[in-house]
ModelCIF file with pLDDT and N, C-alpha, C, O atoms, coordinates in Angstrom:
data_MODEL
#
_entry.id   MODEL 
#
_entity.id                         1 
_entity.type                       polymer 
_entity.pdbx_number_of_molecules   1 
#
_entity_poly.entity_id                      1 
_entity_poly.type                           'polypeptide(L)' 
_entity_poly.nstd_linkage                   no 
_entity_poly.nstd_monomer                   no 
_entity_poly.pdbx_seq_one_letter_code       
;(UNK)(UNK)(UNK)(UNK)(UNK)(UNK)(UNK)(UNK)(UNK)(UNK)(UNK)(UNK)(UNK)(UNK)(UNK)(UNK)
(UNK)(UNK)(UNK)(UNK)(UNK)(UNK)(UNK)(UNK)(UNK)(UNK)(UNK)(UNK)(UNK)(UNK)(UNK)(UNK)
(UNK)(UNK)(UNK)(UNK)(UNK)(UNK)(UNK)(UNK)(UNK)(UNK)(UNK)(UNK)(UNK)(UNK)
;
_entity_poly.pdbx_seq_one_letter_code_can   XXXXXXXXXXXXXXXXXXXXXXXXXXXXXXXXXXXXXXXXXXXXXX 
_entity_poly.pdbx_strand_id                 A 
#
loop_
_entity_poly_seq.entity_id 
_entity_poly_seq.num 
_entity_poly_seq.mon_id 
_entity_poly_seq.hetero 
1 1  UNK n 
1 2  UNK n 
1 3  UNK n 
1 4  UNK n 
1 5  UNK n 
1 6  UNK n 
1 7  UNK n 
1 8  UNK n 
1 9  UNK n 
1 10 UNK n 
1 11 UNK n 
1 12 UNK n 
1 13 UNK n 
1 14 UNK n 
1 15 UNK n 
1 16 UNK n 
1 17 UNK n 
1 18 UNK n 
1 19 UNK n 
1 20 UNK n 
1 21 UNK n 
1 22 UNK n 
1 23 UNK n 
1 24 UNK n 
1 25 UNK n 
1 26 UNK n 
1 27 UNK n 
1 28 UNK n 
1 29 UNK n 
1 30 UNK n 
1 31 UNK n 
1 32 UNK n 
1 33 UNK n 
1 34 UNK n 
1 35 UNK n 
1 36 UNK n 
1 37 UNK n 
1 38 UNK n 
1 39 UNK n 
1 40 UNK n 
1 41 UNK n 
1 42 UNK n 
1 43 UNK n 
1 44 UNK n 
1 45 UNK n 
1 46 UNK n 
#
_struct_asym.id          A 
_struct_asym.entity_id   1 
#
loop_
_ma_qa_metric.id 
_ma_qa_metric.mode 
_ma_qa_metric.name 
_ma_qa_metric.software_group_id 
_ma_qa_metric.type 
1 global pLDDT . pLDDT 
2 local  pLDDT . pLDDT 
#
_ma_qa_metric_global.metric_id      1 
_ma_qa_metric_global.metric_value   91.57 
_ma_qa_metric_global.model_id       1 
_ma_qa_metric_global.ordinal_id     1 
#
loop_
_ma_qa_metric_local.label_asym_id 
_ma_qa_metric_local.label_comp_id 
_ma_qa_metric_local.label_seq_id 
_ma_qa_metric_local.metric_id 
_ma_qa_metric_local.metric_value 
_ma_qa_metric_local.model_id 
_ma_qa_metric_local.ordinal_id 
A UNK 1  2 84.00 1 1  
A UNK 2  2 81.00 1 2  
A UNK 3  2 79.00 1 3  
A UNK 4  2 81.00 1 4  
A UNK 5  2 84.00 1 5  
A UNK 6  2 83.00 1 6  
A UNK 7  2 84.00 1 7  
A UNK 8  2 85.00 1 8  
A UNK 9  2 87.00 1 9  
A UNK 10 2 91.00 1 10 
A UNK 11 2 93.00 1 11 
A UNK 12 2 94.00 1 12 
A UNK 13 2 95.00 1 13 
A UNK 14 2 96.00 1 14 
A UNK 15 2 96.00 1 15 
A UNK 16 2 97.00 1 16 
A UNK 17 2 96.00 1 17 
A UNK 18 2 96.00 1 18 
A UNK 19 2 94.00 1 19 
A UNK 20 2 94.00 1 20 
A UNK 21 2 94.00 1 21 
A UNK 22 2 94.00 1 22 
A UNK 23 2 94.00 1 23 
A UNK 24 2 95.00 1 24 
A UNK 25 2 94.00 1 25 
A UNK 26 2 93.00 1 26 
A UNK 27 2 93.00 1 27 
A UNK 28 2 92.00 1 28 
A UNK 29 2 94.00 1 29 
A UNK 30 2 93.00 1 30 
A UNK 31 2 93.00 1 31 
A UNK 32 2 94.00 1 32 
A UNK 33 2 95.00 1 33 
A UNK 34 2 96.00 1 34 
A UNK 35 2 96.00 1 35 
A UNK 36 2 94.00 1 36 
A UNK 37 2 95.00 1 37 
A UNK 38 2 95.00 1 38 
A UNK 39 2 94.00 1 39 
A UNK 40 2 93.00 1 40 
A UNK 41 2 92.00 1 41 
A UNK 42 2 92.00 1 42 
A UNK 43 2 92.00 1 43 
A UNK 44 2 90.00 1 44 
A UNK 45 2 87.00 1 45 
A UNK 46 2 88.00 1 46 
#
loop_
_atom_site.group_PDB 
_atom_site.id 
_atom_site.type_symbol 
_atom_site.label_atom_id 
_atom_site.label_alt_id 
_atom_site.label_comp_id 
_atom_site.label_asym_id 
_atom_site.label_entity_id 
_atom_site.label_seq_id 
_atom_site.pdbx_PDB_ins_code 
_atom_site.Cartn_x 
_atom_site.Cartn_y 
_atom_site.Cartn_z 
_atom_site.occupancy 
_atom_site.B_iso_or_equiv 
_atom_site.pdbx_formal_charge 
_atom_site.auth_seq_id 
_atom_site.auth_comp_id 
_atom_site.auth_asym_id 
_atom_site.auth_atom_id 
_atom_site.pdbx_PDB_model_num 
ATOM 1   N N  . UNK A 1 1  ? 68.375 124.761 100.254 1.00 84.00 ? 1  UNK A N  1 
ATOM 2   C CA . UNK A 1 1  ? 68.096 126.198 100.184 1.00 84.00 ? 1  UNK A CA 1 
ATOM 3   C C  . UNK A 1 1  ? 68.244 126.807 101.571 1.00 84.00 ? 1  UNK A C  1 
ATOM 4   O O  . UNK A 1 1  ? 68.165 126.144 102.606 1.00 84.00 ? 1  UNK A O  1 
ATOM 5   N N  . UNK A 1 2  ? 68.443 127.991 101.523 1.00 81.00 ? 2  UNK A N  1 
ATOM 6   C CA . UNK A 1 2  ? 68.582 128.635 102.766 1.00 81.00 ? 2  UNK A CA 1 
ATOM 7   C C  . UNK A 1 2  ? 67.211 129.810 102.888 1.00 81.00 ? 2  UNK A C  1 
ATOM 8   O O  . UNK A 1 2  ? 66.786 130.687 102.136 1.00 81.00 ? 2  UNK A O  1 
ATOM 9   N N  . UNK A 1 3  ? 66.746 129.216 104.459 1.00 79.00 ? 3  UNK A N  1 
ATOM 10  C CA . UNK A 1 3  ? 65.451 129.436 104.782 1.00 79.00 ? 3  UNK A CA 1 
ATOM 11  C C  . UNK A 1 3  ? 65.637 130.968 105.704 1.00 79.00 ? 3  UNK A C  1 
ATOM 12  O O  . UNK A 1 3  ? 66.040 131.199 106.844 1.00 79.00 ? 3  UNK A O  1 
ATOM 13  N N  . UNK A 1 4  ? 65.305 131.536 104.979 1.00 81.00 ? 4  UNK A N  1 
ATOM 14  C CA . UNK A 1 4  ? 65.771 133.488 105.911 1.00 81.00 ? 4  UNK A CA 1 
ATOM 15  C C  . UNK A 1 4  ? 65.240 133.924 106.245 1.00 81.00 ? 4  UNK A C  1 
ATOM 16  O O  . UNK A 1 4  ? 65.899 134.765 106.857 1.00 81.00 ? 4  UNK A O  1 
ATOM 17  N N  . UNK A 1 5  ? 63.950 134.166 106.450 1.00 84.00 ? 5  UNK A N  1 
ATOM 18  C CA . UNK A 1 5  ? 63.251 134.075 107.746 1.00 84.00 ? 5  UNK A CA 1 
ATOM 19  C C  . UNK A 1 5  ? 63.791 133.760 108.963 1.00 84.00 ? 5  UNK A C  1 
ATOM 20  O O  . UNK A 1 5  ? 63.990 134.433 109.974 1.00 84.00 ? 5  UNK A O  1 
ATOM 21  N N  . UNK A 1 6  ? 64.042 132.338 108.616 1.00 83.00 ? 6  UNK A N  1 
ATOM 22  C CA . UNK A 1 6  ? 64.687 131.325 110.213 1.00 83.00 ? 6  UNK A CA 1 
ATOM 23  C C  . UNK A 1 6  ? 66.164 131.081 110.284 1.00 83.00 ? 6  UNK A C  1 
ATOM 24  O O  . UNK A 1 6  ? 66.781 130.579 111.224 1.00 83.00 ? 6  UNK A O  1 
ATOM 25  N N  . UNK A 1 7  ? 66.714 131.590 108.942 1.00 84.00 ? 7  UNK A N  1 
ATOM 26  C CA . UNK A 1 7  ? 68.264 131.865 109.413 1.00 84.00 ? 7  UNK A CA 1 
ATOM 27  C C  . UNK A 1 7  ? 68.630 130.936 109.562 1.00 84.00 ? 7  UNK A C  1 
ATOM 28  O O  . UNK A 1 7  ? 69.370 130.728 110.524 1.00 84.00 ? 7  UNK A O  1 
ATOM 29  N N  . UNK A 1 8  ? 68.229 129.765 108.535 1.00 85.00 ? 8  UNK A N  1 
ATOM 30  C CA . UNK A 1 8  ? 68.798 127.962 108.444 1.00 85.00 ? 8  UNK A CA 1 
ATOM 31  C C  . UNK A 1 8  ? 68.638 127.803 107.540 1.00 85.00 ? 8  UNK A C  1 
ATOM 32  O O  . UNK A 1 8  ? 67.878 128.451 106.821 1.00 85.00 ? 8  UNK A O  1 
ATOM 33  N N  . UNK A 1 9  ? 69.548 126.528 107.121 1.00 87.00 ? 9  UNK A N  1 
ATOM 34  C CA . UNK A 1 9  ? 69.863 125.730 105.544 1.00 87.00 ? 9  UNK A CA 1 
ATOM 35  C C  . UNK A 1 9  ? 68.740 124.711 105.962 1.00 87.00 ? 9  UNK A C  1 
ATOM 36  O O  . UNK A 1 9  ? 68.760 124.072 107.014 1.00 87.00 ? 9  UNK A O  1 
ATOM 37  N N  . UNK A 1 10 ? 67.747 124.642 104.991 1.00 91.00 ? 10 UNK A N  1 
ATOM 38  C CA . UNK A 1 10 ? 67.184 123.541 104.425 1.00 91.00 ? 10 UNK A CA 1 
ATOM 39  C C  . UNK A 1 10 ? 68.169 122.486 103.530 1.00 91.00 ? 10 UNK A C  1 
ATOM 40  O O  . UNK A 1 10 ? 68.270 122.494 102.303 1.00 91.00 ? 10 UNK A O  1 
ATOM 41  N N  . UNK A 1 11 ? 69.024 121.373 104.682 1.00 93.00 ? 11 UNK A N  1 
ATOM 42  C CA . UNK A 1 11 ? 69.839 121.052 103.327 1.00 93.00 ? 11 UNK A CA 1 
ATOM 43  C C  . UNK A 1 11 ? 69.437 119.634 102.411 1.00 93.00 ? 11 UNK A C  1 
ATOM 44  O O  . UNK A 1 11 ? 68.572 118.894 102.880 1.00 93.00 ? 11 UNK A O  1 
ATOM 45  N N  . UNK A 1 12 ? 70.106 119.272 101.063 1.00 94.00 ? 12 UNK A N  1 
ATOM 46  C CA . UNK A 1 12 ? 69.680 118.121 100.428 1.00 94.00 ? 12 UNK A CA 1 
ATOM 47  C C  . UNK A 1 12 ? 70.892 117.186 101.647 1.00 94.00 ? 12 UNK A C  1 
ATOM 48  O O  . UNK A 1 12 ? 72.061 117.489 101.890 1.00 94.00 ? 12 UNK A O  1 
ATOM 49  N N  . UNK A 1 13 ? 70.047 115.977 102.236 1.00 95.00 ? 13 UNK A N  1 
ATOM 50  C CA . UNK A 1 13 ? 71.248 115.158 102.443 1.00 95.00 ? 13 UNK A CA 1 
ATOM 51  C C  . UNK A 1 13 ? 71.409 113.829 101.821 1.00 95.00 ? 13 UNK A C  1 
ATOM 52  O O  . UNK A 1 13 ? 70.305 113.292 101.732 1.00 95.00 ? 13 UNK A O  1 
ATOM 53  N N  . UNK A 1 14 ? 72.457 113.020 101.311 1.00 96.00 ? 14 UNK A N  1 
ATOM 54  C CA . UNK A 1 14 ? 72.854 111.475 100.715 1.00 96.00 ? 14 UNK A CA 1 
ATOM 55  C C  . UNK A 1 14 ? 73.399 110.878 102.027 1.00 96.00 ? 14 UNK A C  1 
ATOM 56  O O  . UNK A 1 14 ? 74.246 111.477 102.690 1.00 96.00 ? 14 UNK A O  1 
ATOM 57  N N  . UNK A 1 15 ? 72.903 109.708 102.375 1.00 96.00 ? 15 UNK A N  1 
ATOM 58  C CA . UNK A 1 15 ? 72.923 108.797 103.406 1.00 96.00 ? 15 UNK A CA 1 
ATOM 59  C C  . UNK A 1 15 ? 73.491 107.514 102.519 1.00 96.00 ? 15 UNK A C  1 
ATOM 60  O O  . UNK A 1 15 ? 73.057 106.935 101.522 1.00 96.00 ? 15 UNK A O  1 
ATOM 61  N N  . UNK A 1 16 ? 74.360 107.388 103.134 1.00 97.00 ? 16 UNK A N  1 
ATOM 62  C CA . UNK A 1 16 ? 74.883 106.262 102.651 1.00 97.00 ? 16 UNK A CA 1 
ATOM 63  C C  . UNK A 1 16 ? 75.422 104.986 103.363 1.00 97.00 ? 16 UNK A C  1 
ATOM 64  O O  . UNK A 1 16 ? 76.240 105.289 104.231 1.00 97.00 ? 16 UNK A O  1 
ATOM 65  N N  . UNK A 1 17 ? 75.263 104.009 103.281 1.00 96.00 ? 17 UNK A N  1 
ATOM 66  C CA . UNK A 1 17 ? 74.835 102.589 104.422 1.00 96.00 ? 17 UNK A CA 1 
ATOM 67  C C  . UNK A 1 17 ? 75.780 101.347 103.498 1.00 96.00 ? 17 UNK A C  1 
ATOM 68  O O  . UNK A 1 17 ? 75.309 100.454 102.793 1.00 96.00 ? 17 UNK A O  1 
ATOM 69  N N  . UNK A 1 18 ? 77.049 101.603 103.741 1.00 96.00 ? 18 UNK A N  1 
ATOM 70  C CA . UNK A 1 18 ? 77.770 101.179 102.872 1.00 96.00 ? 18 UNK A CA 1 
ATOM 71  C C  . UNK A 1 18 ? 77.679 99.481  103.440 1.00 96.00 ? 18 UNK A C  1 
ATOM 72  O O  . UNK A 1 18 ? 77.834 98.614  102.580 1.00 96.00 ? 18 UNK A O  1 
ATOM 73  N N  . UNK A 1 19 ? 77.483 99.145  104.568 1.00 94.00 ? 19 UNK A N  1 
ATOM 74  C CA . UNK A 1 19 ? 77.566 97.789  105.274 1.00 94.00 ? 19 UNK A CA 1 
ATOM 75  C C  . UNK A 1 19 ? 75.829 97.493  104.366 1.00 94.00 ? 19 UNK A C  1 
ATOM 76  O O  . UNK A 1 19 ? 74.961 97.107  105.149 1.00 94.00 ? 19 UNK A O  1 
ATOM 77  N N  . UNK A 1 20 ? 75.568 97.581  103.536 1.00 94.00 ? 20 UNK A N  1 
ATOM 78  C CA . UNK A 1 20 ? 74.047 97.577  103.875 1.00 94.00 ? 20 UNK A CA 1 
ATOM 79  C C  . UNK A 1 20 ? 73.837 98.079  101.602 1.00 94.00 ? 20 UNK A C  1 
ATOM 80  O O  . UNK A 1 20 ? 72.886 98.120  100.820 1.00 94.00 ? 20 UNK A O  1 
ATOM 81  N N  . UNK A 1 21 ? 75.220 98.308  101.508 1.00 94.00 ? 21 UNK A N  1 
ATOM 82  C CA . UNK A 1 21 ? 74.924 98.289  100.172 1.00 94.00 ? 21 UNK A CA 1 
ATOM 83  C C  . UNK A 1 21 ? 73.881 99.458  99.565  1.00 94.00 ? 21 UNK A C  1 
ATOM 84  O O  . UNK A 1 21 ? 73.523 99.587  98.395  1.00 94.00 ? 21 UNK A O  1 
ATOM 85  N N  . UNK A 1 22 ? 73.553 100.168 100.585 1.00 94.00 ? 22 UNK A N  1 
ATOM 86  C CA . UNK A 1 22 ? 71.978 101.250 100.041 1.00 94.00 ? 22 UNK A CA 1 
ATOM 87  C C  . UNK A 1 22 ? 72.388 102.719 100.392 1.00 94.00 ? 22 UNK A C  1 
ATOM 88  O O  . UNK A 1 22 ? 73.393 102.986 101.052 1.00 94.00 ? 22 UNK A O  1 
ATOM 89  N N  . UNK A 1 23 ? 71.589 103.571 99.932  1.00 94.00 ? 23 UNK A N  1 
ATOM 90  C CA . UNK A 1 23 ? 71.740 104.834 100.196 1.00 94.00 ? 23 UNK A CA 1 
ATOM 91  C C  . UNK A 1 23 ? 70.333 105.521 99.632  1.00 94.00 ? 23 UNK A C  1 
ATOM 92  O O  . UNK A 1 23 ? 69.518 105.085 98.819  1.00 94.00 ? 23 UNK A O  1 
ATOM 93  N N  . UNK A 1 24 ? 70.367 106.746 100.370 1.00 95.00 ? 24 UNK A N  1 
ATOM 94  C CA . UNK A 1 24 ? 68.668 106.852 100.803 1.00 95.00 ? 24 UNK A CA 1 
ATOM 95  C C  . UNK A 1 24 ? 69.226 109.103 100.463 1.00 95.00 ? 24 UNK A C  1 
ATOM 96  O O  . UNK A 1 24 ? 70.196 109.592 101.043 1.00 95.00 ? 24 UNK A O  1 
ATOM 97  N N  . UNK A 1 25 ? 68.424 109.844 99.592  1.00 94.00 ? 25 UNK A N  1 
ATOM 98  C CA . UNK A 1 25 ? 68.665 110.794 99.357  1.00 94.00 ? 25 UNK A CA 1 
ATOM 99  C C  . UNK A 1 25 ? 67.654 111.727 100.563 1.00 94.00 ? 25 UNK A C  1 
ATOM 100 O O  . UNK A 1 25 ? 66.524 111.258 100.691 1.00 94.00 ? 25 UNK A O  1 
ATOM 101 N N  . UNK A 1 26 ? 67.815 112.368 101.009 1.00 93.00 ? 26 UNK A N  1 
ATOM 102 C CA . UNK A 1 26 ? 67.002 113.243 101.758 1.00 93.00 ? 26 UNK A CA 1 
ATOM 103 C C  . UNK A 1 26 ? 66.753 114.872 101.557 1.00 93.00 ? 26 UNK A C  1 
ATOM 104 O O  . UNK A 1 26 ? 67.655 115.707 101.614 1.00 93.00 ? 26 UNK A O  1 
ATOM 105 N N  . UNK A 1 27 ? 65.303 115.171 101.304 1.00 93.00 ? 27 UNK A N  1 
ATOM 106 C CA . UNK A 1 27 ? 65.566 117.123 100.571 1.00 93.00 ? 27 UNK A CA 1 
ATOM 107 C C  . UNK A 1 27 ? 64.847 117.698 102.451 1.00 93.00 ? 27 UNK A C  1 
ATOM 108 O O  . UNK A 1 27 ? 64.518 117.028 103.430 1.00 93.00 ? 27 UNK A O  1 
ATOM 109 N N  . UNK A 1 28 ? 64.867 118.888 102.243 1.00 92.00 ? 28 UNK A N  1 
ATOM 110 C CA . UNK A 1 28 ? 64.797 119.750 103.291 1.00 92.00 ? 28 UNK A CA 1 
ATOM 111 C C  . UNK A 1 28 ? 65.048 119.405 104.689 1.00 92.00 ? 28 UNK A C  1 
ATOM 112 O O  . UNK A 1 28 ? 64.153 119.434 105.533 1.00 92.00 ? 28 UNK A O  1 
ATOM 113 N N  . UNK A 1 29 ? 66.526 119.005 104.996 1.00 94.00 ? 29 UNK A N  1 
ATOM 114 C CA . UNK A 1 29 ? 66.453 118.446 106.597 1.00 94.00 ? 29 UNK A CA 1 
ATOM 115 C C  . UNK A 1 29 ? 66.696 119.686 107.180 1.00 94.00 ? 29 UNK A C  1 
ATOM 116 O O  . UNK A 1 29 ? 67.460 120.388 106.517 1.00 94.00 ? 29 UNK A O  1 
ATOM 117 N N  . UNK A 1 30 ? 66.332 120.114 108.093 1.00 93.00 ? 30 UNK A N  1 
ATOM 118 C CA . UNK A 1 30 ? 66.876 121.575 109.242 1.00 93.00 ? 30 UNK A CA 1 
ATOM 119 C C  . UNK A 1 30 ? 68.156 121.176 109.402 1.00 93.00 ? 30 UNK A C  1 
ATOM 120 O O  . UNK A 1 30 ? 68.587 120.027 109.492 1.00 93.00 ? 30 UNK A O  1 
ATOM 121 N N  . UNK A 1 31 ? 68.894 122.487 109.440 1.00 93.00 ? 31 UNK A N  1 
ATOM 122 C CA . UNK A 1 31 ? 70.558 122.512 109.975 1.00 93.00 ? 31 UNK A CA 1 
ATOM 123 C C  . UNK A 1 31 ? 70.296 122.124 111.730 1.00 93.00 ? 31 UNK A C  1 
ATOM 124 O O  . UNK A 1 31 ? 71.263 121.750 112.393 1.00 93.00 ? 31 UNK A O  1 
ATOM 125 N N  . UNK A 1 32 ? 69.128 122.238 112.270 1.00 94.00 ? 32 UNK A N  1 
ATOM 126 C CA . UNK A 1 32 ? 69.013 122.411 113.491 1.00 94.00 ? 32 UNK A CA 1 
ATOM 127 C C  . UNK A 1 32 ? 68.857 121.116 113.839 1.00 94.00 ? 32 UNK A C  1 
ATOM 128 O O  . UNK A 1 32 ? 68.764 121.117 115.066 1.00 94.00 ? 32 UNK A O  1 
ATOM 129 N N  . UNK A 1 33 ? 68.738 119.464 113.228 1.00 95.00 ? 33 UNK A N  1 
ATOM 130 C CA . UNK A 1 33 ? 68.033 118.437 113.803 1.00 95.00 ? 33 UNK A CA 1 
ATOM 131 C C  . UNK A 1 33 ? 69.743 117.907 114.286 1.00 95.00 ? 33 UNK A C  1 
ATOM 132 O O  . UNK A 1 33 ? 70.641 118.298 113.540 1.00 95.00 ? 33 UNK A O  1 
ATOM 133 N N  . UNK A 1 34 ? 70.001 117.341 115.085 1.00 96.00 ? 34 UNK A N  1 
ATOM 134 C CA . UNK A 1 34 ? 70.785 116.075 115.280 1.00 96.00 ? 34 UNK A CA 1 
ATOM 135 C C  . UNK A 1 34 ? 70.682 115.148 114.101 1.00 96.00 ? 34 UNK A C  1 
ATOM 136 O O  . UNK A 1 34 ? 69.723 115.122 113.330 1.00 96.00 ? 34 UNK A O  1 
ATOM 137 N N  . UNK A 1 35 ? 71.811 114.350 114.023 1.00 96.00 ? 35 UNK A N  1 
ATOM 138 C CA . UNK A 1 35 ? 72.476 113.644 113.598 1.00 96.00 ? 35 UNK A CA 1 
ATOM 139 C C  . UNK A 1 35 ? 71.625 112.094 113.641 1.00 96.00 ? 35 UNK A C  1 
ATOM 140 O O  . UNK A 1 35 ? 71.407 111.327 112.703 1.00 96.00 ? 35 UNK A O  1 
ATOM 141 N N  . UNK A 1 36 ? 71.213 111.953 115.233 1.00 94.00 ? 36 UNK A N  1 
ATOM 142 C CA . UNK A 1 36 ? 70.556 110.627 115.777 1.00 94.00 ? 36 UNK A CA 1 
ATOM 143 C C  . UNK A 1 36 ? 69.144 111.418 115.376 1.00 94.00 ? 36 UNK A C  1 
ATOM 144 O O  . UNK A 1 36 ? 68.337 110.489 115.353 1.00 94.00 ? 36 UNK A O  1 
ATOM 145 N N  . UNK A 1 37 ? 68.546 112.411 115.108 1.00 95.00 ? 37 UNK A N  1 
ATOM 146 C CA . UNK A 1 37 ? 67.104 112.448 115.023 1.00 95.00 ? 37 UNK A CA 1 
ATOM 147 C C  . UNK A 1 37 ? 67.029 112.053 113.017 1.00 95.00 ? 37 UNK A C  1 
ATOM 148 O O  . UNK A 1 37 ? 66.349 111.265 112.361 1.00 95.00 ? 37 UNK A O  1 
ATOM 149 N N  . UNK A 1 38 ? 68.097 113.066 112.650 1.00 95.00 ? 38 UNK A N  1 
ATOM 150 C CA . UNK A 1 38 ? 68.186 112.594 111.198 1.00 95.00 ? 38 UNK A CA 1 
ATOM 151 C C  . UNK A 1 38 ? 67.960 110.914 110.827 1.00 95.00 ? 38 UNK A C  1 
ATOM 152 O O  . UNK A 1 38 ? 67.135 110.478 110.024 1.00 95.00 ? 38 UNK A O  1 
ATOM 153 N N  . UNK A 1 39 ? 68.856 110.171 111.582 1.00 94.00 ? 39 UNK A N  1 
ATOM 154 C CA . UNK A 1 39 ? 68.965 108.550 111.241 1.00 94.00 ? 39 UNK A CA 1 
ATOM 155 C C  . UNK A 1 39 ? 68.019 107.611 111.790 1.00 94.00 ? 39 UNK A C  1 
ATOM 156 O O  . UNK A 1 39 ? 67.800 106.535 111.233 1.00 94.00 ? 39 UNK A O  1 
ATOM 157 N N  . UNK A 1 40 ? 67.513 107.926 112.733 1.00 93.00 ? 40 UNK A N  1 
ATOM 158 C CA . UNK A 1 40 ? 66.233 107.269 113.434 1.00 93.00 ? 40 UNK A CA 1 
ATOM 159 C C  . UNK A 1 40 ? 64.953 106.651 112.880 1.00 93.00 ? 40 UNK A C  1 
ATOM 160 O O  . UNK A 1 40 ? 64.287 105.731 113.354 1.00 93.00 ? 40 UNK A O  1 
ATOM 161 N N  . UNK A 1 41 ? 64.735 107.455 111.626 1.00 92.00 ? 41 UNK A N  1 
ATOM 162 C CA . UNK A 1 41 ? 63.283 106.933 110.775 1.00 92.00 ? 41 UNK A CA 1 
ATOM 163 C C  . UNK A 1 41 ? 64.125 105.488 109.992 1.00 92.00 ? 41 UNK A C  1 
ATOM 164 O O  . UNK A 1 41 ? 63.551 104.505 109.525 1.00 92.00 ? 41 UNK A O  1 
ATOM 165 N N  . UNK A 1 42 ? 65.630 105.737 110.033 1.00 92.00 ? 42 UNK A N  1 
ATOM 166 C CA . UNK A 1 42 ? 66.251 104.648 108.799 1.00 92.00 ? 42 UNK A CA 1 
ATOM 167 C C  . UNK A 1 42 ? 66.655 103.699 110.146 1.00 92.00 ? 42 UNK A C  1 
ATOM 168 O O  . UNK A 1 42 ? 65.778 102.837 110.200 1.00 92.00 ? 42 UNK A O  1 
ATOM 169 N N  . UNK A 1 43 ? 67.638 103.495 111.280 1.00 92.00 ? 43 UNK A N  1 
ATOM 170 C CA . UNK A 1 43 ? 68.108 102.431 111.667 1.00 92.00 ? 43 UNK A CA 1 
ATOM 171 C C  . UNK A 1 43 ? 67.563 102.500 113.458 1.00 92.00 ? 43 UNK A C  1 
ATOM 172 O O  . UNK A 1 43 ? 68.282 102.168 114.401 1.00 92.00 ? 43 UNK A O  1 
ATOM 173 N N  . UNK A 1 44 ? 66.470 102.892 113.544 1.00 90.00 ? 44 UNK A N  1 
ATOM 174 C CA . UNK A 1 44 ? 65.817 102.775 114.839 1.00 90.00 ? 44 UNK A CA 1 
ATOM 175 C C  . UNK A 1 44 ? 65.031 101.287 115.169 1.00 90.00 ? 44 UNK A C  1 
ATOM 176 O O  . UNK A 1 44 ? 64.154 100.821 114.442 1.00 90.00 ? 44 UNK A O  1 
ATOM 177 N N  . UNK A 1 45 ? 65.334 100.902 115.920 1.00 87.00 ? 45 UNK A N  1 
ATOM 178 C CA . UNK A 1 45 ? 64.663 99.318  116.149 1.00 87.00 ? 45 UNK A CA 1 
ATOM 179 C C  . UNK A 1 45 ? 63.063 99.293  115.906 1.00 87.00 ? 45 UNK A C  1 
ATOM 180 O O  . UNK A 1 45 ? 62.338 98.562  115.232 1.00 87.00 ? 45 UNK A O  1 
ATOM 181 N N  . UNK A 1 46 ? 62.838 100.353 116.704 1.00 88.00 ? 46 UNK A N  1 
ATOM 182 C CA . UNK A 1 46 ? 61.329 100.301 116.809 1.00 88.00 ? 46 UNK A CA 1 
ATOM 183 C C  . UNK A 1 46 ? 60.510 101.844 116.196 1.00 88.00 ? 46 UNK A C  1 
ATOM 184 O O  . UNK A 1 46 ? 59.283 101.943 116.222 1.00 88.00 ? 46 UNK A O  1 
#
């Protein structure tokens, strides 16, 4: 959805981890996060 107030897409995202066989659906990410902040909760070491 698009958040208008703040003038950003809340978007749905599909992650998909094809080495890894899985895929992980995601609802309201900010148009505003990075790419590495998006993937971090899934392939961060620590």
């Amino acid at each position: 959805f698009f958040h208008t107030k703040e003038k950003r897409f809340m978007w749905h995202l599909k992650l998909i981890f094809p080495q890894s066989s899985t895929e992980f659906s995601q609802r309201r990410v900010s148009d505003r996060q990075t790419l590495e902040q998006i993937l971090t909760p899934y392939i961060h070491p620590t």
